[in-house]
C-alpha atoms as a PDB file:
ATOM      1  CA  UNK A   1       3.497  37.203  16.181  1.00  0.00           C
ATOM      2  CA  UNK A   2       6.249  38.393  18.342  1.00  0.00           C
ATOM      3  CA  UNK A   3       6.809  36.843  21.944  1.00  0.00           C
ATOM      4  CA  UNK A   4       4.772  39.577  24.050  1.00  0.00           C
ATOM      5  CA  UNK A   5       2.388  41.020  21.377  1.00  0.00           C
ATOM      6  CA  UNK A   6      -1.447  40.404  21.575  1.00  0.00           C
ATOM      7  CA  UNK A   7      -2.623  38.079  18.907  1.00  0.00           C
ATOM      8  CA  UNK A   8      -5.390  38.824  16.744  1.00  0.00           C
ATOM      9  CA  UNK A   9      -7.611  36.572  17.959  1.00  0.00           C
ATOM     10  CA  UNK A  10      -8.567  32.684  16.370  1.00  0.00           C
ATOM     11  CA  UNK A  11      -8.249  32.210  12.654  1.00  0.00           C
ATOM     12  CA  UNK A  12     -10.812  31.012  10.791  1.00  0.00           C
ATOM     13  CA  UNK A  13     -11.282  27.900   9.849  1.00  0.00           C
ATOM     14  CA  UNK A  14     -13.518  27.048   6.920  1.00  0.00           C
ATOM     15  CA  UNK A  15     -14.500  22.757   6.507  1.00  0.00           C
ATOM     16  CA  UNK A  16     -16.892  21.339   4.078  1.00  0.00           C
ATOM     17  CA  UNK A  17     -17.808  17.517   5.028  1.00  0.00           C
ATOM     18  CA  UNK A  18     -17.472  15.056   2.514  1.00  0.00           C
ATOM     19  CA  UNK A  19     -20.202  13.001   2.284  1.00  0.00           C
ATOM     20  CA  UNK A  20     -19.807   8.885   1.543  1.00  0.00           C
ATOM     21  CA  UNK A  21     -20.688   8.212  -1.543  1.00  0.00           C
ATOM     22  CA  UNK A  22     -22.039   4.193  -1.812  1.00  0.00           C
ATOM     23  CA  UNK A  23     -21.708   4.146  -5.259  1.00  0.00           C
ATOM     24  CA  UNK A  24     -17.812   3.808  -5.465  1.00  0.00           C
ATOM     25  CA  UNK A  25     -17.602   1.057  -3.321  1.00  0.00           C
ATOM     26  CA  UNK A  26     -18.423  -1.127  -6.671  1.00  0.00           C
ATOM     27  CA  UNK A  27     -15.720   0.009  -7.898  1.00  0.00           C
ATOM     28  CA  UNK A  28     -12.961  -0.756  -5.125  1.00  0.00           C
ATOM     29  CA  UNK A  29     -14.448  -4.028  -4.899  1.00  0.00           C
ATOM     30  CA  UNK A  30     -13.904  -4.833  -8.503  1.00  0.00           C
ATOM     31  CA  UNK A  31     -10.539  -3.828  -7.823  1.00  0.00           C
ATOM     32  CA  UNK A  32      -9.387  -5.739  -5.038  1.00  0.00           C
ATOM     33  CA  UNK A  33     -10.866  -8.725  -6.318  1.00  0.00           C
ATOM     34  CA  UNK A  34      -8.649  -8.159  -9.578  1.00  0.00           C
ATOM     35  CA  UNK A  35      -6.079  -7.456  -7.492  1.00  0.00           C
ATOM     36  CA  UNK A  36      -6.273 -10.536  -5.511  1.00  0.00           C
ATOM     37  CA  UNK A  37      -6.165 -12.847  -8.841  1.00  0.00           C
ATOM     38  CA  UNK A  38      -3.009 -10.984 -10.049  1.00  0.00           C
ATOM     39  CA  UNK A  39      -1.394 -11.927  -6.681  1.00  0.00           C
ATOM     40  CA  UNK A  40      -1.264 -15.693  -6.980  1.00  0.00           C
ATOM     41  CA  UNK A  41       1.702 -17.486  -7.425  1.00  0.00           C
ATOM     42  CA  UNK A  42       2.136 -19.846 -10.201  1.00  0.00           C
ATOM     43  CA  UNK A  43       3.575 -23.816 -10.258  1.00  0.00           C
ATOM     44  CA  UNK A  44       6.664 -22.145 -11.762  1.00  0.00           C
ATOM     45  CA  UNK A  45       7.820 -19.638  -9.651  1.00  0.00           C
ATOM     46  CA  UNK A  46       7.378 -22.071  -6.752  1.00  0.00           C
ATOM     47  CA  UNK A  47      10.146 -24.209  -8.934  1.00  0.00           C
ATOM     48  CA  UNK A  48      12.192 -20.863  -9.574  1.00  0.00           C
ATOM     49  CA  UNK A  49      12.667 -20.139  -6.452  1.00  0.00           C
ATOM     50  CA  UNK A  50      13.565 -23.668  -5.054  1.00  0.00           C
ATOM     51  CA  UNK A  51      16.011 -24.046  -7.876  1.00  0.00           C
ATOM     52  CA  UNK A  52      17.469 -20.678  -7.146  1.00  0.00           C
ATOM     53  CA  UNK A  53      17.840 -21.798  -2.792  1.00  0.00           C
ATOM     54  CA  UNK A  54      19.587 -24.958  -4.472  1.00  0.00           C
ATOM     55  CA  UNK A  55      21.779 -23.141  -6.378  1.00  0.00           C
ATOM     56  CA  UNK A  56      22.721 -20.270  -3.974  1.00  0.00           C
ATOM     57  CA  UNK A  57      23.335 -22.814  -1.232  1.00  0.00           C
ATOM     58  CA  UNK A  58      25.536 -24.890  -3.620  1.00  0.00           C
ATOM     59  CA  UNK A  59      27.611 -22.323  -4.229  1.00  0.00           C
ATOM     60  CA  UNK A  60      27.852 -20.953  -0.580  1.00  0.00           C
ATOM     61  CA  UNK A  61      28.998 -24.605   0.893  1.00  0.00           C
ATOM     62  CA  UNK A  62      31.312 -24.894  -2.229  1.00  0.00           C
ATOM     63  CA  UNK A  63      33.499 -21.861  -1.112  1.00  0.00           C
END
């Protein structure tokens, strides 16, 4: 494959389509829907994380 030499030609190329398959879509569903339930956010951390802004701002106007 030098600068001025004649090439062989194309290469091959060799693709096998992949067909969609409607039976795994079940599946992903289930699993965003679990997913989605995992990703709620509880009473609690709501409180965590206000007491931890309190905090951090008490000790930021306290220096």
């Amino acid at each position: 494959m030098g600068l001025f030499t004649a090439g062989r030609g194309p290469r091959s190329y060799e693709y096998e389509p992949r067909r969609y398959d409607s039976s795994d879509d079940d599946d992903i569903k289930r699993r965003m829907r679990s997913g989605r339930r995992d990703r709620r956010r509880r009473p609690t951390d709501l409180l965590y994380l206000a007491g931890l802004l309190a905090l951090s701002l008490f000790i930021y106007f306290s220096l």
